[in-house]
Protein backbone atom coordinates (compact mmCIF):
# COMPACT_ATOMS: atom_id res chain seq x y z
CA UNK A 1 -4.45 -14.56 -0.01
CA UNK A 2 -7.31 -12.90 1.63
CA UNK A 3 -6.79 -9.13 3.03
CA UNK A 4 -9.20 -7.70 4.61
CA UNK A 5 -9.75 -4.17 7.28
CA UNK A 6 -11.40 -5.79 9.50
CA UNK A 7 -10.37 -7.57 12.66
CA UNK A 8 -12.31 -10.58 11.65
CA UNK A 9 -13.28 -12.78 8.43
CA UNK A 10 -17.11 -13.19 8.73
CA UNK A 11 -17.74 -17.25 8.70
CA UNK A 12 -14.50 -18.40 8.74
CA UNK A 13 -12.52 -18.72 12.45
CA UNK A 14 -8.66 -17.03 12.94
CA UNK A 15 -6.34 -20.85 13.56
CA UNK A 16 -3.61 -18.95 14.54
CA UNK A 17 -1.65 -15.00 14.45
CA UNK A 18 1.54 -15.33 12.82
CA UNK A 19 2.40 -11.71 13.34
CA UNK A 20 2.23 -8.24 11.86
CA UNK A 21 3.38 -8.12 8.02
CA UNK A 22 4.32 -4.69 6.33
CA UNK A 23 5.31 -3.49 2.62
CA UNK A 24 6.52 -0.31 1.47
CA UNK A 25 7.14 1.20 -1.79
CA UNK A 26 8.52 4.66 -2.23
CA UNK A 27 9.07 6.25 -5.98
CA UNK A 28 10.18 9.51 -7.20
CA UNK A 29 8.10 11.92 -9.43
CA UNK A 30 10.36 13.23 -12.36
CA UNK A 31 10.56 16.90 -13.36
CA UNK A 32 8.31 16.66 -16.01
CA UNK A 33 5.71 15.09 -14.05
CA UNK A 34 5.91 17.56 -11.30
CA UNK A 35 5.87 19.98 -14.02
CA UNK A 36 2.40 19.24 -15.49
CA UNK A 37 1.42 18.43 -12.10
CA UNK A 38 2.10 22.23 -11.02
CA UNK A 39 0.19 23.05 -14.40
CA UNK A 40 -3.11 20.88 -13.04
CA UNK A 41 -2.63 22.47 -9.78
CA UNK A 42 -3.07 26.10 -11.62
CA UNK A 43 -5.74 25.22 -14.37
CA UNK A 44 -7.60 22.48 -11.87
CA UNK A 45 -8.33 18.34 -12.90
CA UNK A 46 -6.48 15.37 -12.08
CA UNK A 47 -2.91 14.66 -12.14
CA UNK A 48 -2.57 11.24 -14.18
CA UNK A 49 1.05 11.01 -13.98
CA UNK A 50 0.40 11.33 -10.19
CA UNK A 51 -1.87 8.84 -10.48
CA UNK A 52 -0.46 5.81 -12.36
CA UNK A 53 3.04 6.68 -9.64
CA UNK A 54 0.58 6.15 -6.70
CA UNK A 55 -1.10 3.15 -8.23
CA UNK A 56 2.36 1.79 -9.10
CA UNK A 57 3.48 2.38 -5.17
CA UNK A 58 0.49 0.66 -3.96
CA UNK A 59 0.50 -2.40 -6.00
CA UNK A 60 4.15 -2.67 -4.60
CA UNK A 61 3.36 -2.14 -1.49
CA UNK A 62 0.64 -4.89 -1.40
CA UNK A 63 2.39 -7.53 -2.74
CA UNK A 64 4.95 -6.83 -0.24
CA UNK A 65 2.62 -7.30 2.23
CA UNK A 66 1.08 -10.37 0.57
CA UNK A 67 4.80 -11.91 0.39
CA UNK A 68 5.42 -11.40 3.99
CA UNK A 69 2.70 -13.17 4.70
CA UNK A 70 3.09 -16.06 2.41
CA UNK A 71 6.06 -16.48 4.06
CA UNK A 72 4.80 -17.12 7.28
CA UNK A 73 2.57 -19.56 6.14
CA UNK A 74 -0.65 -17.40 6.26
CA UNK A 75 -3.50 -17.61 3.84
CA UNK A 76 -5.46 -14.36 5.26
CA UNK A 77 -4.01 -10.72 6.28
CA UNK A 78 -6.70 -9.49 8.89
CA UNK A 79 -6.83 -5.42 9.38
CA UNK A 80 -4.90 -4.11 6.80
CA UNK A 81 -3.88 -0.17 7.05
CA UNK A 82 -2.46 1.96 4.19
CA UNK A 83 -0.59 5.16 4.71
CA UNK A 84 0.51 7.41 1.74
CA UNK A 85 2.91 10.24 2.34
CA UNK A 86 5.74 12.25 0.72
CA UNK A 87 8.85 12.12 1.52
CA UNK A 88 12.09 13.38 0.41
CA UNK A 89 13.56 17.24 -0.30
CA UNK A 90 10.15 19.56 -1.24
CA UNK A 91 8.34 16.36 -1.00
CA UNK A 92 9.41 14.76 -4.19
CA UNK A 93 8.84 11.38 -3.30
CA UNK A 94 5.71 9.15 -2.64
CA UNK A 95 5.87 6.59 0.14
CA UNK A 96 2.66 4.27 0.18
CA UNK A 97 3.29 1.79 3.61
CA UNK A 98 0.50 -1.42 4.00
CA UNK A 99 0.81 -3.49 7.55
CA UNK A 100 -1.65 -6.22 8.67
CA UNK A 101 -1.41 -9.49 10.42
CA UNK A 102 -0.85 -12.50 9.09
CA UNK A 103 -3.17 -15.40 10.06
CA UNK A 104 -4.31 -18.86 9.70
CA UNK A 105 -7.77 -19.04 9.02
CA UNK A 106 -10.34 -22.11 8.69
């Protein structure tokens, strides 16, 4: 499956729009994580825990999106768009959202 940001694939011609595709993936940071995370916020440097939880939510969220399209027959997802937010009481939870459209493309 080819995903691209753009409106277009350079070389290759759109056969046919099969409709906007989405996947969403929203996980909850433990106490422990939010812990150390509070501790990197004080002391400064990257949150890994935060990290590998985003990472996780993306990769969900993308094959989502990829198995949407598959199932509308598409081979190409033209202008994808992630969001990331957090969600939730106090913001405990990561939401990563992905939405394209699925196409047909020579």
């Amino acid at each position: 499956m080819l995903l691209t940001t753009t409106p277009s694939i350079e070389g290759r011609q759109v056969r046919e729009y099969l409709g906007v595709v989405t996947g969403e993936a929203i996980l909850g940071a433990n106490v422990f994580k939010d812990f150390f995370a509070g501790i990197r916020d004080i002391i400064g440097g990257r949150s890994a825990a935060y990290e590998q939880e985003l990472q996780r939510a993306r990769d969900i969220a993308m094959n989502e999106l990829q198995q949407a399209a598959a199932d509308l027959g598409a081979n190409a997802i033209l202008g994808v768009d992630l969001d990331y937010e957090t969600v939730g009481p106090q913001g405990s939870m990561l939401m990563v959202s992905v939405s394209g459209t699925a196409v047909i493309a020579d």
